[in-house]
Protein backbone atom coordinates (compact mmCIF):
# COMPACT_ATOMS: atom_id res chain seq x y z
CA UNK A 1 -42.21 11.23 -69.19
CA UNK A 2 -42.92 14.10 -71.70
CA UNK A 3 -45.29 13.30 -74.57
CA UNK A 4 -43.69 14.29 -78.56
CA UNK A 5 -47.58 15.71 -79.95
CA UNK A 6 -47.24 17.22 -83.51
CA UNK A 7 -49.23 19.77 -84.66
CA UNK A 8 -49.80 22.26 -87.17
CA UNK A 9 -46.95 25.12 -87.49
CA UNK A 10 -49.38 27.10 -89.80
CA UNK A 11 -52.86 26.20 -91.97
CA UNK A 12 -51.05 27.70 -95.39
CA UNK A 13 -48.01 25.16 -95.35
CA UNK A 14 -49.88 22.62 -93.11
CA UNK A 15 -46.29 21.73 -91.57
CA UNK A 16 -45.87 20.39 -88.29
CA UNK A 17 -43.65 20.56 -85.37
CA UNK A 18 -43.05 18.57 -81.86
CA UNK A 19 -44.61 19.48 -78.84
CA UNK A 20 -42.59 18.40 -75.76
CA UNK A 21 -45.78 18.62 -73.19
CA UNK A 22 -47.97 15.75 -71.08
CA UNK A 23 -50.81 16.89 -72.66
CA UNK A 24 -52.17 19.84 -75.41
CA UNK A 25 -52.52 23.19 -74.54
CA UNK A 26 -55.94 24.77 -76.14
CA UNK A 27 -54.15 26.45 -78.28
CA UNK A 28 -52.05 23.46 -79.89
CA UNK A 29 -55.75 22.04 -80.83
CA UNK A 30 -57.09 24.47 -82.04
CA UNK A 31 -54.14 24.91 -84.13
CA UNK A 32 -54.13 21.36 -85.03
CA UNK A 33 -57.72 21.90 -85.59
CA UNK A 34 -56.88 24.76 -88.12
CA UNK A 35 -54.80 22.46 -89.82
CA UNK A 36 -57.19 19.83 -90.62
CA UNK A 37 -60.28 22.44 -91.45
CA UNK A 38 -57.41 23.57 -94.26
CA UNK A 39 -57.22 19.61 -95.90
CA UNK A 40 -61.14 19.60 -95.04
CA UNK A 41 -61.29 15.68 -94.82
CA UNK A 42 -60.61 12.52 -93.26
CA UNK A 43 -61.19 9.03 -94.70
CA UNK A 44 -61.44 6.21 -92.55
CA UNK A 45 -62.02 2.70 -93.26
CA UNK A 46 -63.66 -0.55 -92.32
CA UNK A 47 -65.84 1.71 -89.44
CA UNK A 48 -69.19 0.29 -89.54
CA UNK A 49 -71.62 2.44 -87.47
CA UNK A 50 -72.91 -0.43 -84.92
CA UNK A 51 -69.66 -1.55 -84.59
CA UNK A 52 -68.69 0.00 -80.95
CA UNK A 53 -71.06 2.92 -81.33
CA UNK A 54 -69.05 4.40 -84.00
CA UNK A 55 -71.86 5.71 -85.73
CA UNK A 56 -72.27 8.10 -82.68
CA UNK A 57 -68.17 8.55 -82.57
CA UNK A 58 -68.45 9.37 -85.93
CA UNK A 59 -71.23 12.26 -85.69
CA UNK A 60 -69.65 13.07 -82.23
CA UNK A 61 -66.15 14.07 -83.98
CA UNK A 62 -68.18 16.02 -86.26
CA UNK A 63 -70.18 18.45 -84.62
CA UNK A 64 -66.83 18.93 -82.61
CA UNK A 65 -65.09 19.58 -85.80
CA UNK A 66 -66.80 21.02 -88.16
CA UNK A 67 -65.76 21.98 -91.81
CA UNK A 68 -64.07 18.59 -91.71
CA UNK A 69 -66.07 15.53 -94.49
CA UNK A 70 -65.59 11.87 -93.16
CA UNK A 71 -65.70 10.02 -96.21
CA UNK A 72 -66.67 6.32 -94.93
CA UNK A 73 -64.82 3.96 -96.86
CA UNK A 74 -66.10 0.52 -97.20
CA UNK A 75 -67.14 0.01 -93.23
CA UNK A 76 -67.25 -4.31 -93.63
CA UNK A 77 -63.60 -4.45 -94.49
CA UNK A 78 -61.46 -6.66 -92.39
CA UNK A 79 -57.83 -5.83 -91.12
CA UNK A 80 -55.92 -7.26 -93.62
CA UNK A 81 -58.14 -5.50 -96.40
CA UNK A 82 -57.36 -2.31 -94.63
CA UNK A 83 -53.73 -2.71 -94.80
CA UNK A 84 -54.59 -3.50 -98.25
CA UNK A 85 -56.03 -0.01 -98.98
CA UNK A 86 -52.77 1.84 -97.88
CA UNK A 87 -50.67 -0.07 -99.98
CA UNK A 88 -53.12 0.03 -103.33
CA UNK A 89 -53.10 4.11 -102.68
CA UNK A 90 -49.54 4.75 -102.18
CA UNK A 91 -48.85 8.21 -103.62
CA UNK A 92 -52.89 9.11 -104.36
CA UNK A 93 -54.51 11.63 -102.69
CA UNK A 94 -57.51 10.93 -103.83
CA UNK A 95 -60.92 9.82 -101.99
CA UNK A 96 -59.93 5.87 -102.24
CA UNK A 97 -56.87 6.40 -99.65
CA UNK A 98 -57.61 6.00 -96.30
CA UNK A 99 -55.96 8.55 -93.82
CA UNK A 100 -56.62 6.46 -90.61
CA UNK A 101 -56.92 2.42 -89.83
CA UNK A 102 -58.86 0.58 -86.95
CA UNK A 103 -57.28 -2.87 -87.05
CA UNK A 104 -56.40 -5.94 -84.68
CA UNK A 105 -53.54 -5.80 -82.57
CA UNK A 106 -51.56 -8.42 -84.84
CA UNK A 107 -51.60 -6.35 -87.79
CA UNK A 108 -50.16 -3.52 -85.84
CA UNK A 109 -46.49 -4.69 -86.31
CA UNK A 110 -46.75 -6.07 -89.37
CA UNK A 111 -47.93 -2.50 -90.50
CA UNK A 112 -45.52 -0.47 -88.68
CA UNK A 113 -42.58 -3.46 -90.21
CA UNK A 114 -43.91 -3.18 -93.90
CA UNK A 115 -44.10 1.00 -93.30
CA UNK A 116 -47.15 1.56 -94.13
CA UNK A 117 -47.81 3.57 -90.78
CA UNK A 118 -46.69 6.95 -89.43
CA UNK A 119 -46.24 7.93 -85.62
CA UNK A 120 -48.33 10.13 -83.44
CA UNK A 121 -48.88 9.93 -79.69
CA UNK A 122 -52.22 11.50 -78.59
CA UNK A 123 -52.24 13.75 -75.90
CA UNK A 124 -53.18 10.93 -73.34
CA UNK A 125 -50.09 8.18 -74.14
CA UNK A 126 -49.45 7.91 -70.87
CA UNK A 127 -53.17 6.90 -69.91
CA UNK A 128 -52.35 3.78 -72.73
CA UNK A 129 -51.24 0.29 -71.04
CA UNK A 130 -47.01 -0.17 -72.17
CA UNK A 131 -48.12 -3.70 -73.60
CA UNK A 132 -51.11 -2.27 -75.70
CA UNK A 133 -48.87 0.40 -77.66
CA UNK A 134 -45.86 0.76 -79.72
CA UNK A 135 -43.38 2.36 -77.88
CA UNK A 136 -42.42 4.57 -80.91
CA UNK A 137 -46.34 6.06 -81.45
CA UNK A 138 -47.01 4.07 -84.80
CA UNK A 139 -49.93 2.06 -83.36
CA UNK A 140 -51.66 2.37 -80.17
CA UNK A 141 -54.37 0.16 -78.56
CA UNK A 142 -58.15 1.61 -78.71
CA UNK A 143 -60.85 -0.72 -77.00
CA UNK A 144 -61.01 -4.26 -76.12
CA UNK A 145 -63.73 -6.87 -76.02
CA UNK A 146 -64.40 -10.94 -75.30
CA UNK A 147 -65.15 -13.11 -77.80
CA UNK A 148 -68.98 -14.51 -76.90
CA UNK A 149 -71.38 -16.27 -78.72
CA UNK A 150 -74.92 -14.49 -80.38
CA UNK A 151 -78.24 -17.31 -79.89
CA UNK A 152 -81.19 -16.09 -82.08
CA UNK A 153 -83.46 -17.09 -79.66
CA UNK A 154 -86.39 -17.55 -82.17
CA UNK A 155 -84.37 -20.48 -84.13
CA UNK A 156 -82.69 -21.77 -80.93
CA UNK A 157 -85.22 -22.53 -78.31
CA UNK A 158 -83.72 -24.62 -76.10
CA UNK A 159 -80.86 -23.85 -73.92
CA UNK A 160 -77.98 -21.71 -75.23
CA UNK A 161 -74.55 -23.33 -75.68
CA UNK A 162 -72.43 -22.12 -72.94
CA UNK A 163 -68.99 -23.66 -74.00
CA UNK A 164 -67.04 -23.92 -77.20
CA UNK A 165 -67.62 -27.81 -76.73
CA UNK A 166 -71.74 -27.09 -76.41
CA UNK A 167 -71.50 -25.87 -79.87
CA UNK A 168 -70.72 -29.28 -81.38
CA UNK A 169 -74.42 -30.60 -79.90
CA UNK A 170 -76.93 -32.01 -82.37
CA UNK A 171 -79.45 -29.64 -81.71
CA UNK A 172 -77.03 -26.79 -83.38
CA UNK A 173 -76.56 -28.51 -86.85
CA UNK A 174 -76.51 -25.96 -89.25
CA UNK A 175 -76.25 -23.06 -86.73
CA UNK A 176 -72.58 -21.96 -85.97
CA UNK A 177 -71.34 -19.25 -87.79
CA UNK A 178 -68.14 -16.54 -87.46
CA UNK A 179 -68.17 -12.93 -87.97
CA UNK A 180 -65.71 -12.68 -90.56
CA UNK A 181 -63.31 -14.65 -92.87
CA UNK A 182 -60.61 -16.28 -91.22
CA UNK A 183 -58.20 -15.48 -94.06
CA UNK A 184 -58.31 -11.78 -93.58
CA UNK A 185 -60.51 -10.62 -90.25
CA UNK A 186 -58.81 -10.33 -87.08
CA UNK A 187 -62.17 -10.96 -85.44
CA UNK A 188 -62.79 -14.50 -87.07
CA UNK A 189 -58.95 -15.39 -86.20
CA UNK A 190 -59.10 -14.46 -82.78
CA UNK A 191 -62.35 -16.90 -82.87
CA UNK A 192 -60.25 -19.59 -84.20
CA UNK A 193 -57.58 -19.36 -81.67
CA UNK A 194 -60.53 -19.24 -78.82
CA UNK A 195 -61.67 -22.08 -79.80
CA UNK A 196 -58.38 -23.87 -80.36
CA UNK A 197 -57.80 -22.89 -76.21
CA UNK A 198 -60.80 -24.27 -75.56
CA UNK A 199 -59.90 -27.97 -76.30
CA UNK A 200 -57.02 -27.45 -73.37
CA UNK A 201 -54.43 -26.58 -75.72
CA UNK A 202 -51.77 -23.88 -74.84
CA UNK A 203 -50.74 -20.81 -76.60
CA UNK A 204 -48.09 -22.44 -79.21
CA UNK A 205 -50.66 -25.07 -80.40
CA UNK A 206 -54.17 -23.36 -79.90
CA UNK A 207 -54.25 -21.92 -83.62
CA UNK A 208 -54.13 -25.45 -85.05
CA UNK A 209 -56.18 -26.49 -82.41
CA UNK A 210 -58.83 -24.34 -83.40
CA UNK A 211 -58.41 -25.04 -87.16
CA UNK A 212 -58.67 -29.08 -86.20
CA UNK A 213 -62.00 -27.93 -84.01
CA UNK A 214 -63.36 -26.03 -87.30
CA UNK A 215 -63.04 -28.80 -88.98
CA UNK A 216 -64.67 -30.94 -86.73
CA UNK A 217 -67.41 -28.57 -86.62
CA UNK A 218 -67.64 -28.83 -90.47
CA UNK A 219 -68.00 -31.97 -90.89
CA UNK A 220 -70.24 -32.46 -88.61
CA UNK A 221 -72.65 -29.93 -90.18
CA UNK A 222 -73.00 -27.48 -87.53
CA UNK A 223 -70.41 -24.92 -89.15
CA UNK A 224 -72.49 -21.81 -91.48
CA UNK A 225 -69.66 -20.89 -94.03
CA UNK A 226 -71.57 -17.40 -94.17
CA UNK A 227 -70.59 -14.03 -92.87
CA UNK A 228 -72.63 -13.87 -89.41
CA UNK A 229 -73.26 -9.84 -89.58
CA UNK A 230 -76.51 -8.69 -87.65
CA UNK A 231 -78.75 -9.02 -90.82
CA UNK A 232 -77.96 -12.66 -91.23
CA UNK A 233 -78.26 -13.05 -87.46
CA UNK A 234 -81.73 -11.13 -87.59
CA UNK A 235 -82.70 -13.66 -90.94
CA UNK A 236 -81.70 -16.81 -89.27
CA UNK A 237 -79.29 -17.74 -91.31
CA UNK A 238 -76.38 -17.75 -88.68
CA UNK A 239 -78.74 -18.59 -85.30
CA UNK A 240 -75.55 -18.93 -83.55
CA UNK A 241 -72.65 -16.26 -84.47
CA UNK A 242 -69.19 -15.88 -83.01
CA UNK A 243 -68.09 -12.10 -82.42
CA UNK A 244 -67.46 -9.59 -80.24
CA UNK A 245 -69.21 -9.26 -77.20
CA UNK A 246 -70.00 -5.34 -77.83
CA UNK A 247 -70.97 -5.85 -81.82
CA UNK A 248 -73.56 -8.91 -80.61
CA UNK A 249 -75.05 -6.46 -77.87
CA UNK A 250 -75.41 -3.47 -80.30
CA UNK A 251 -76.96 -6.25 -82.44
CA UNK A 252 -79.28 -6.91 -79.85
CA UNK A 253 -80.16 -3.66 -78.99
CA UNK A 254 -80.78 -2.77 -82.68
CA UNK A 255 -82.67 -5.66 -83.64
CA UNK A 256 -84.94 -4.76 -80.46
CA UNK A 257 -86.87 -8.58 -79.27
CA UNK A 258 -86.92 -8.79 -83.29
CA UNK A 259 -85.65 -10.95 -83.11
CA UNK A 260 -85.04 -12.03 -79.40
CA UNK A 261 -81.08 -12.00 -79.15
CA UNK A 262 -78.95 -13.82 -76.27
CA UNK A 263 -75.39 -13.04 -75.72
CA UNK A 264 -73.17 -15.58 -74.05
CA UNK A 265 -69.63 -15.33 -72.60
CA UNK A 266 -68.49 -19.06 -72.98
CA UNK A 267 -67.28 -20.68 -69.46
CA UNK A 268 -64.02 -21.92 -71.54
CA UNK A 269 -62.15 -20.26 -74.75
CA UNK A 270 -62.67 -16.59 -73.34
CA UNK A 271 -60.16 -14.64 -75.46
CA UNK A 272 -59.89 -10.88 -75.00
CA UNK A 273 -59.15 -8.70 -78.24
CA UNK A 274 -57.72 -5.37 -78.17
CA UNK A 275 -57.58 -3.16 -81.62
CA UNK A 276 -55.38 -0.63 -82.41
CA UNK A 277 -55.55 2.56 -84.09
CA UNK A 278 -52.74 3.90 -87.04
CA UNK A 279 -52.32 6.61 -88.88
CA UNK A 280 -51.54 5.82 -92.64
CA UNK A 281 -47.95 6.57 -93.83
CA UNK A 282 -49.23 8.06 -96.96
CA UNK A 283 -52.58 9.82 -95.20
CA UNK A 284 -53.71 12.43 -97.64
CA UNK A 285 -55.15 14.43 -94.84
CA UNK A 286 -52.39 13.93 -91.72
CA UNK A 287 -53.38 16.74 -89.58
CA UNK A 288 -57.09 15.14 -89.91
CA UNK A 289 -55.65 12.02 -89.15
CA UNK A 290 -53.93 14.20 -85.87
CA UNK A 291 -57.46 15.32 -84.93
CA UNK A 292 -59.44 12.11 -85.51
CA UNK A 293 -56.93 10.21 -82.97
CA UNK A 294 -57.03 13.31 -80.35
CA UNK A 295 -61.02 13.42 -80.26
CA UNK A 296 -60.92 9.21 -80.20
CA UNK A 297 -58.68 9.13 -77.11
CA UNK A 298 -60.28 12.06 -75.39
CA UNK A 299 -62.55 11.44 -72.34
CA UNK A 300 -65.40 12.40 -75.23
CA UNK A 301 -64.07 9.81 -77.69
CA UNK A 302 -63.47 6.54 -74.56
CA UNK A 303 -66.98 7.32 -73.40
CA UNK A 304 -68.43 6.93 -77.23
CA UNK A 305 -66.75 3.13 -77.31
CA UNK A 306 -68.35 2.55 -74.10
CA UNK A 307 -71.52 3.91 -75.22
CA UNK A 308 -70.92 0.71 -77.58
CA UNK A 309 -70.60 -1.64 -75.12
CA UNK A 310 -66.16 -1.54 -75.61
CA UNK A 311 -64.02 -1.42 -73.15
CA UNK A 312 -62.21 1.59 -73.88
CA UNK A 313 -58.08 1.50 -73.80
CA UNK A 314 -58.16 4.10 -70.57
CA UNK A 315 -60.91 2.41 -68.84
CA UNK A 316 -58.65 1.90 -65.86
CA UNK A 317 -57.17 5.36 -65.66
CA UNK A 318 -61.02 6.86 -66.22
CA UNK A 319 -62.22 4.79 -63.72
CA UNK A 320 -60.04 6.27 -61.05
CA UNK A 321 -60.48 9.14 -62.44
CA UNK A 322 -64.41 8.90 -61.52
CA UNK A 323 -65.48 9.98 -65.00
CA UNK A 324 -67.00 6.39 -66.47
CA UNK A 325 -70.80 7.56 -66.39
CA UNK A 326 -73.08 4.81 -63.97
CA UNK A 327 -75.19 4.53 -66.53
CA UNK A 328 -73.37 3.50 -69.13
CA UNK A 329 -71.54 1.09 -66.67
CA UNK A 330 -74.67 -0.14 -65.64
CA UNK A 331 -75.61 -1.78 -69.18
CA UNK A 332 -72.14 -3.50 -69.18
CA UNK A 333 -73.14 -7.32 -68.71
CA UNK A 334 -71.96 -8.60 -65.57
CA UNK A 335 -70.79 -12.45 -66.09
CA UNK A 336 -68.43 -13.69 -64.01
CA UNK A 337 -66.73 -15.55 -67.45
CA UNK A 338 -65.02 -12.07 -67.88
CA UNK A 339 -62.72 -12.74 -65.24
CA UNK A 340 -61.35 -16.05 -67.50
CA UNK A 341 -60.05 -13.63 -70.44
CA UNK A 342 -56.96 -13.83 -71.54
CA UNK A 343 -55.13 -11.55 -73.48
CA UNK A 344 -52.49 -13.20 -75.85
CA UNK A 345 -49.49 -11.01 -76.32
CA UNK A 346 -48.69 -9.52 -79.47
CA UNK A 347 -45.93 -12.59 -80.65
CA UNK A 348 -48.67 -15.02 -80.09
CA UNK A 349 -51.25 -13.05 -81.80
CA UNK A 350 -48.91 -13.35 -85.14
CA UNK A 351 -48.39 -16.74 -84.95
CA UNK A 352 -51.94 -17.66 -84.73
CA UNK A 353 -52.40 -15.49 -87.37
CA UNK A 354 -49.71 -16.45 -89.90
CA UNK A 355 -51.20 -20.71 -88.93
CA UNK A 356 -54.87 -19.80 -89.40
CA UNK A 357 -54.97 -17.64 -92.28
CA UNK A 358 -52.42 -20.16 -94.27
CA UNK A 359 -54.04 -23.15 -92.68
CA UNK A 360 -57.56 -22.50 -93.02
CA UNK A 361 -58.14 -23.49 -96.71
CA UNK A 362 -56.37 -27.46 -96.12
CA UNK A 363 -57.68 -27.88 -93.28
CA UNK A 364 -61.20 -26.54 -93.03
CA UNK A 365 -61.94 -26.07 -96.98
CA UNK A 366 -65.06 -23.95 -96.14
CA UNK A 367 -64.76 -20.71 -97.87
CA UNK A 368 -66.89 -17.73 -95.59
CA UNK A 369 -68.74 -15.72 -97.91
């Protein structure tokens, strides 16, 4: 099936037109490329640099690119406070309005729904899973991780919890913390919902399932109502912190034995999470926008997510391609939990989301600062 690409028709006008081709010819990027240097920036948000190495995607697109300013905006925003930014910058084109969006599947069609999205299909759509894209290009999948637990092994020196249920133990009062609040970041819902699956429950009832296990956690005094980011992982403040199983290995690697970091795919509750990339309706710098999403779902751009420990969106179609580097394949963790992940489908990803962001406040009443 032919790809629709879009790129620039000339630099002075910066109009674009529709390519009808399975993939760019040189010329259409560097005309595309052209385009971008002309509008001379692209503003992302909520892209923190040791979140799935895009610190090095970042510099990578860069020295590819040059004559194009990233301008970083606010890199520990959640999905919901990126969706946020779009609509608070309708009609500016000024520094505060992003141009691009990184953001969990479930907010993908509530974006695209609300309009706040425009559609582009990279170059390699066809190399993109059917079930991890919009068929129409507004939002495509990116990279995909498990959720896994994060044991600061200088407060917890006994065993490591190895199931959602281990985490209720005595010996981890005051320990248990999420990455994120469950009002707003897809990351912290997703943990909700894991843990809700966890207790047996099926797809329709693990959201309140998880809120009921929250609570239990709460009140039992093991719950940390604090945001478990590396530095409060590294302080012991969160000795035990739910996230992604790349951001707690770039955590670990970072932090370097200081201190002494374990990462632990739970035997039960192991939820996969794919994210999605968008273009912003009102993007001040489109063609940018064009560029950013080329380079990010290039061979160049999977292999930078990798670098990060993510499971990049073509990892199937590189692999038989033969072009996933052995050693960054060799510092992929191999634990045989991976092969329990489940990927809940986009319709059960918005009702968990619509019960735990609503539901969190009666039920758990522990505000994540």
């Amino acid at each position: 099936m032919s790809i629709k690409k879009t790129l620039a028709a000339s630099v002075s006008m910066l109009a674009v037109l529709a390519v009808s081709a399975p993939a760019f010819a040189q010329a259409d990027l560097d005309a595309l490329y052209e385009a971008a240097k002309a509008e001379g920036q692209l503003t992302t948000i909520a892209l923190p640099h040791s979140w799935c190495n895009y610190g090095g995607v970042i510099e990578g697109f860069k020295a590819k690119y040059p004559g194009i300013t990233v301008n970083e905006l606010n890199p520990d925003a959640g999905s919901a406070d990126e969706l946020e930014a779009v609509r608070a910058n309708i009609g500016n084109t000024g520094p505060q309005a992003p141009d691009v969006l990184d953001i969990g599947l479930a907010f993908g069609p509530q974006a695209k729904d609300e309009g706040l999205l425009q559609a582009y299909k990279v170059s390699t759509w066809d190399e993109i899973p059917d079930d991890a894209k919009d068929a129409e290009g507004f939002w495509y999948g990116d990279y995909y991780g498990v959720l896994a637990f994060g044991i600061n092994k200088d407060i917890i020196t006994g065993d490591n919890p190895a199931s959602w249920a281990d985490l209720m133990k005595d010996e981890f009062a005051n320990s248990v913390a999420l990455a994120g609040d469950p009002r707003t970041a897809n990351n912290a819902i997703m943990s909700v919902y894991a843990a809700g699956l966890s207790t047996g429950a099926d797809a329709a009832t693990a959201a309140q399932a998880g809120l009921d296990y929250f609570k239990a956690l709460n009140d039992k005094g093991n719950f940390v109502p604090v945001d478990a980011e590396a530095a409060a992982i590294a302080q012991g403040t969160t000795p035990i912190a739910i996230n992604w199983d790349y951001n707690l290995l770039a955590a670990r690697d970072n932090l370097n034995g200081n201190p002494p970091i374990d990462v632990v795919v739970p035997s039960d509750g192991v939820v996969a999470g794919v994210y999605v990339q968008a273009i912003s309706a009102h993007a001040p710098h489109p063609n940018a926008a064009k560029l950013w999403m080329e380079y990010l779902y290039s061979d160049e751009g999977q292999l930078g997510w990798l670098a990060g420990y993510c499971h990049p969106i073509r990892f199937s179609a590189m692999a038989e391609a033969g072009v996933l580097p052995d050693d960054l394949m060799a510092k992929l963790p191999a634990a045989e939990n991976y092969a329990k992940a489940v990927f809940p489908s986009i319709e059960e990803q918005n009702a968990n989301k619509t019960t735990i962001t609503t539901g969190w406040d009666t039920t758990v009443g522990a505000s994540v600062q």
